[in-house]
N, C-alpha and C. Protein backbone atom coordinates (compact mmCIF):
# COMPACT_ATOMS: atom_id res chain seq x y z
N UNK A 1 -74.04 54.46 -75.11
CA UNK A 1 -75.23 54.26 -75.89
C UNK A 1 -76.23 53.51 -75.03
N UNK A 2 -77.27 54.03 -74.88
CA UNK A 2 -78.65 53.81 -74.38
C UNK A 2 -79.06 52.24 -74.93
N UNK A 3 -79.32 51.43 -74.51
CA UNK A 3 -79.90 49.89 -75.15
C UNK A 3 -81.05 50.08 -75.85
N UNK A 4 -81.45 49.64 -76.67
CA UNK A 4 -82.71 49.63 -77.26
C UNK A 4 -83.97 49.05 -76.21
N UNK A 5 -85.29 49.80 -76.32
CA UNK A 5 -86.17 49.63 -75.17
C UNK A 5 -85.98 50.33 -74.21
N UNK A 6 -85.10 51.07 -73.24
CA UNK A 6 -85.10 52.11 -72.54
C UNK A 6 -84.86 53.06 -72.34
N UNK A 7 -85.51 53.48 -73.25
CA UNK A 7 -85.42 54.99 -73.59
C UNK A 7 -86.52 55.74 -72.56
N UNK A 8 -86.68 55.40 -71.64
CA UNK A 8 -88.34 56.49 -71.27
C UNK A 8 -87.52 57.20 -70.33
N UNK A 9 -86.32 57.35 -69.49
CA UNK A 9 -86.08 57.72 -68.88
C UNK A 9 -84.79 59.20 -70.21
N UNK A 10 -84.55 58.45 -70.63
CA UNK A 10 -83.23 59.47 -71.89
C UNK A 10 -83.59 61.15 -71.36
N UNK A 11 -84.70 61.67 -71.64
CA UNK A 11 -84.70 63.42 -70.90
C UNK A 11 -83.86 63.74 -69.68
N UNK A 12 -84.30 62.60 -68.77
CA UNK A 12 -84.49 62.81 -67.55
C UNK A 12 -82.52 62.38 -67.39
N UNK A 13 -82.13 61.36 -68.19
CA UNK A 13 -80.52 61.38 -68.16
C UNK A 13 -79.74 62.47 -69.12
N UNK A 14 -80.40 63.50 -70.00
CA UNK A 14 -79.95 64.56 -70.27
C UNK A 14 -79.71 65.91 -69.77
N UNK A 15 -80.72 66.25 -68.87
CA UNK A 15 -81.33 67.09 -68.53
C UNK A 15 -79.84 67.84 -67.90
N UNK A 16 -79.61 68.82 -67.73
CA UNK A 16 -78.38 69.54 -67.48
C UNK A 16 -77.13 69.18 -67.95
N UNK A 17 -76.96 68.16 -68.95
CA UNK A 17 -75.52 67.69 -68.97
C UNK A 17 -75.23 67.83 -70.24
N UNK A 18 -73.43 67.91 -69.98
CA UNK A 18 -73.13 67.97 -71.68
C UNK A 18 -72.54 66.91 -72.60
N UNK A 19 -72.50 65.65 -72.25
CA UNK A 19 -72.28 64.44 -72.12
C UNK A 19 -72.98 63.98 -73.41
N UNK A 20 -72.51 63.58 -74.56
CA UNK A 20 -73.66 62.87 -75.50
C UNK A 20 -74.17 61.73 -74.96
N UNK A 21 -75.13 61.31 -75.55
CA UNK A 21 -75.91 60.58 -75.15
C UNK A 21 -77.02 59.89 -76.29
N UNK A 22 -76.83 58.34 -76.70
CA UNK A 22 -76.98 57.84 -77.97
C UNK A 22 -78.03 56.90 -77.40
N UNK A 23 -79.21 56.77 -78.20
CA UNK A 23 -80.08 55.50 -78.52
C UNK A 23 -80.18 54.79 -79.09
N UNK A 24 -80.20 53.52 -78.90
CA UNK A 24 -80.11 52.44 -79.69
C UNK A 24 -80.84 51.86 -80.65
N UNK A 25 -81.38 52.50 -81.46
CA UNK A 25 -83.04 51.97 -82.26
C UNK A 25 -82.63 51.35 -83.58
N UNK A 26 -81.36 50.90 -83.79
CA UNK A 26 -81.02 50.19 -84.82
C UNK A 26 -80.43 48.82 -85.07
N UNK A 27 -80.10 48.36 -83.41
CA UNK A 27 -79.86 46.88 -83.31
C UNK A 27 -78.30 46.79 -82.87
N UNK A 28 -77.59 48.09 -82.52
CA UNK A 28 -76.13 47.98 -82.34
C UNK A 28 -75.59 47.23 -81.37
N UNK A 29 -76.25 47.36 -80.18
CA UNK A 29 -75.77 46.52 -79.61
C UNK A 29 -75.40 44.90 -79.69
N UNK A 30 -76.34 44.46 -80.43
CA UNK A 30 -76.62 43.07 -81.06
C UNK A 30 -75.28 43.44 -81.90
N UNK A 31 -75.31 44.16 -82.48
CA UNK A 31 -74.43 43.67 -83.67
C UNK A 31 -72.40 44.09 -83.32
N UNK A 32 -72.22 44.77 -82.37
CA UNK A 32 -71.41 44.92 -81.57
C UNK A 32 -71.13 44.49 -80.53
N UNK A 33 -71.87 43.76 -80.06
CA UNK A 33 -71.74 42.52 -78.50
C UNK A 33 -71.43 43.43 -77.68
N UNK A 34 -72.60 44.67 -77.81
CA UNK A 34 -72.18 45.26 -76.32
C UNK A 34 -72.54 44.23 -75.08
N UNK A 35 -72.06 45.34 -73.91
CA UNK A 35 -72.17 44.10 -72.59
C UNK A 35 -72.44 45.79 -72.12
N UNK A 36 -73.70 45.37 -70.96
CA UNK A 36 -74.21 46.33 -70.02
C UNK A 36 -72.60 47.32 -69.12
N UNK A 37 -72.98 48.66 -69.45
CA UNK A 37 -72.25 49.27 -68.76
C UNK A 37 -70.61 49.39 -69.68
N UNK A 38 -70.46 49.05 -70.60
CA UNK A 38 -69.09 49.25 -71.53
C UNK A 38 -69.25 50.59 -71.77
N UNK A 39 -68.10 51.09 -72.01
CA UNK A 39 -67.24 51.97 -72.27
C UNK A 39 -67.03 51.87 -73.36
N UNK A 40 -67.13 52.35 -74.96
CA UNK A 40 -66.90 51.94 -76.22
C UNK A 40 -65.72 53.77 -76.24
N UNK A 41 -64.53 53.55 -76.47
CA UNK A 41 -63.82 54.35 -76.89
C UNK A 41 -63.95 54.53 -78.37
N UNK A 42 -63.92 55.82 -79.06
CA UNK A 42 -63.94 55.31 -80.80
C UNK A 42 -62.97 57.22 -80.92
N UNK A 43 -62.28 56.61 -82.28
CA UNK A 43 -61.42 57.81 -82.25
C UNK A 43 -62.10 58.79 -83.36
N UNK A 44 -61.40 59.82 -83.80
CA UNK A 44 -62.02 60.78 -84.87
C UNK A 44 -62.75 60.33 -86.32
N UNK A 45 -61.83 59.09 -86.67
CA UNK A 45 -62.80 58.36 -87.60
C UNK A 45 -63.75 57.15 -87.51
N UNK A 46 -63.75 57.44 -86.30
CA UNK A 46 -65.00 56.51 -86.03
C UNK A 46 -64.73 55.04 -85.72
N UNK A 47 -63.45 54.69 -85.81
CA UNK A 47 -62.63 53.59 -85.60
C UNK A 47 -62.40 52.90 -83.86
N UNK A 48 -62.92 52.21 -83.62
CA UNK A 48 -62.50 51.51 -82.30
C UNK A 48 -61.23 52.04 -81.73
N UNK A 49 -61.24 52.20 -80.28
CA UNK A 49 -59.70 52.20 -79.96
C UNK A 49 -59.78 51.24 -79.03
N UNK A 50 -60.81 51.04 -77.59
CA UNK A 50 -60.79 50.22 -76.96
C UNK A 50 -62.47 50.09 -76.56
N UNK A 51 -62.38 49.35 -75.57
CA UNK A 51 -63.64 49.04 -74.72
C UNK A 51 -63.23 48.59 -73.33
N UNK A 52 -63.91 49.27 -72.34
CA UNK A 52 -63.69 48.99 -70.50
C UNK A 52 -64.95 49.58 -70.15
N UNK A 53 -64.90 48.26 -69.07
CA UNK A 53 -66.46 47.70 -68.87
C UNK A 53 -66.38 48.11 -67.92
N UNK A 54 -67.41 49.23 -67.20
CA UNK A 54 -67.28 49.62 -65.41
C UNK A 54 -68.40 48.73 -64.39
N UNK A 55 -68.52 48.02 -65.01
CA UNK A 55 -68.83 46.54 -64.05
C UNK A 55 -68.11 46.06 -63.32
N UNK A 56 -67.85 46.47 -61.87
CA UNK A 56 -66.82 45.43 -61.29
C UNK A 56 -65.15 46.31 -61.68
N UNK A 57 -65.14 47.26 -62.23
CA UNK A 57 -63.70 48.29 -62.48
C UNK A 57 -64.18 49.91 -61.86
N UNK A 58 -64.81 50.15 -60.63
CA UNK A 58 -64.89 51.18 -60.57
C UNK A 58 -64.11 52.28 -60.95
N UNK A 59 -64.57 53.25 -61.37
CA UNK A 59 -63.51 54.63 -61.35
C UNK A 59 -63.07 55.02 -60.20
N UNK A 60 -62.98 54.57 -58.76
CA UNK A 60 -63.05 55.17 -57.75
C UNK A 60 -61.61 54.48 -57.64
N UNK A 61 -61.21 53.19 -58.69
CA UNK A 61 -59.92 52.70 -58.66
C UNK A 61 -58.91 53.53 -59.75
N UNK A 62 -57.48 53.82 -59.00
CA UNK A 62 -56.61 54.74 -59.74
C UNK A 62 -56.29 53.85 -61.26
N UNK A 63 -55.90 52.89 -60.83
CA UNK A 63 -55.69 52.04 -61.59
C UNK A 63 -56.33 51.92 -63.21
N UNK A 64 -58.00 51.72 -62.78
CA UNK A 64 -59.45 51.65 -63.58
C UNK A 64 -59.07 52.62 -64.78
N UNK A 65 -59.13 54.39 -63.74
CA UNK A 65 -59.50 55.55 -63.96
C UNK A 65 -57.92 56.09 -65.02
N UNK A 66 -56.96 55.34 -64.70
CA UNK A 66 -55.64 55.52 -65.61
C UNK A 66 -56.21 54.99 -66.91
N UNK A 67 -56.77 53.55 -67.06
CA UNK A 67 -56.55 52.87 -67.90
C UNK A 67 -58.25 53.53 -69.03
N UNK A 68 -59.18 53.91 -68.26
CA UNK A 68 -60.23 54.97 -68.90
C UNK A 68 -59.52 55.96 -69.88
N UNK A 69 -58.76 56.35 -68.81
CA UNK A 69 -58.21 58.24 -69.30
C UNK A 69 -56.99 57.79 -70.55
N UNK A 70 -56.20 56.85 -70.46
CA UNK A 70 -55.39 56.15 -71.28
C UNK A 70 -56.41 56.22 -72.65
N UNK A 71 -57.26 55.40 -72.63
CA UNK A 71 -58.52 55.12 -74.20
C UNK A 71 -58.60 56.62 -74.44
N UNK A 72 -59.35 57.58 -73.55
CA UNK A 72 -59.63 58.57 -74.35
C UNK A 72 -58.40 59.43 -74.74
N UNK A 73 -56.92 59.41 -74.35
CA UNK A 73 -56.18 59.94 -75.25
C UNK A 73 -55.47 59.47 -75.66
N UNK A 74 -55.55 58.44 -76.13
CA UNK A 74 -55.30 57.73 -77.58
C UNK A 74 -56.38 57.59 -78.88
N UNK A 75 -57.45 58.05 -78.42
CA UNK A 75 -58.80 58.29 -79.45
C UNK A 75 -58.37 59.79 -79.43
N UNK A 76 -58.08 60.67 -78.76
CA UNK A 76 -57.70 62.51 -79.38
C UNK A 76 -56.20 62.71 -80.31
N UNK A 77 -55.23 61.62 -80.22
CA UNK A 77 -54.23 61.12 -81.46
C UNK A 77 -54.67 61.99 -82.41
């Protein structure tokens, strides 16, 4: 999810991809304590599963990229 306020670029981060891609114009972040660059996993009902922050956890680490791929299939459960 996009932060609230920078949106001018959002086309230009859509543009060929199939990736959703969410704006923030309702205060979520505030009200979820996002932190720049999180990862919010959420499963079919909309329920939290995890959060990993790629600040400082690149994907380029096996390790990182296990523990990514881990959240999203436990949110397809």
């Amino acid at each position: 999810m996009n932060e609230a306020g920078f949106d001018a670029d959002n086309e230009l981060m859509c543009d060929g991809r199939d990736l959703p891609w969410l704006q923030d114009d309702a205060g979520v972040w505030d009200t979820w304590g996002v932190t720049y660059r999180d990862v919010w996993v959420l499963d079919a009902n909309n329920e939290l599963v995890g959060v990993f922050n790629l600040t400082g956890n690149t994907m380029g680490d096996p390790q990182n990229y296990a523990a990514v791929r881990a959240l999203f299939e436990l949110a397809s459960e």
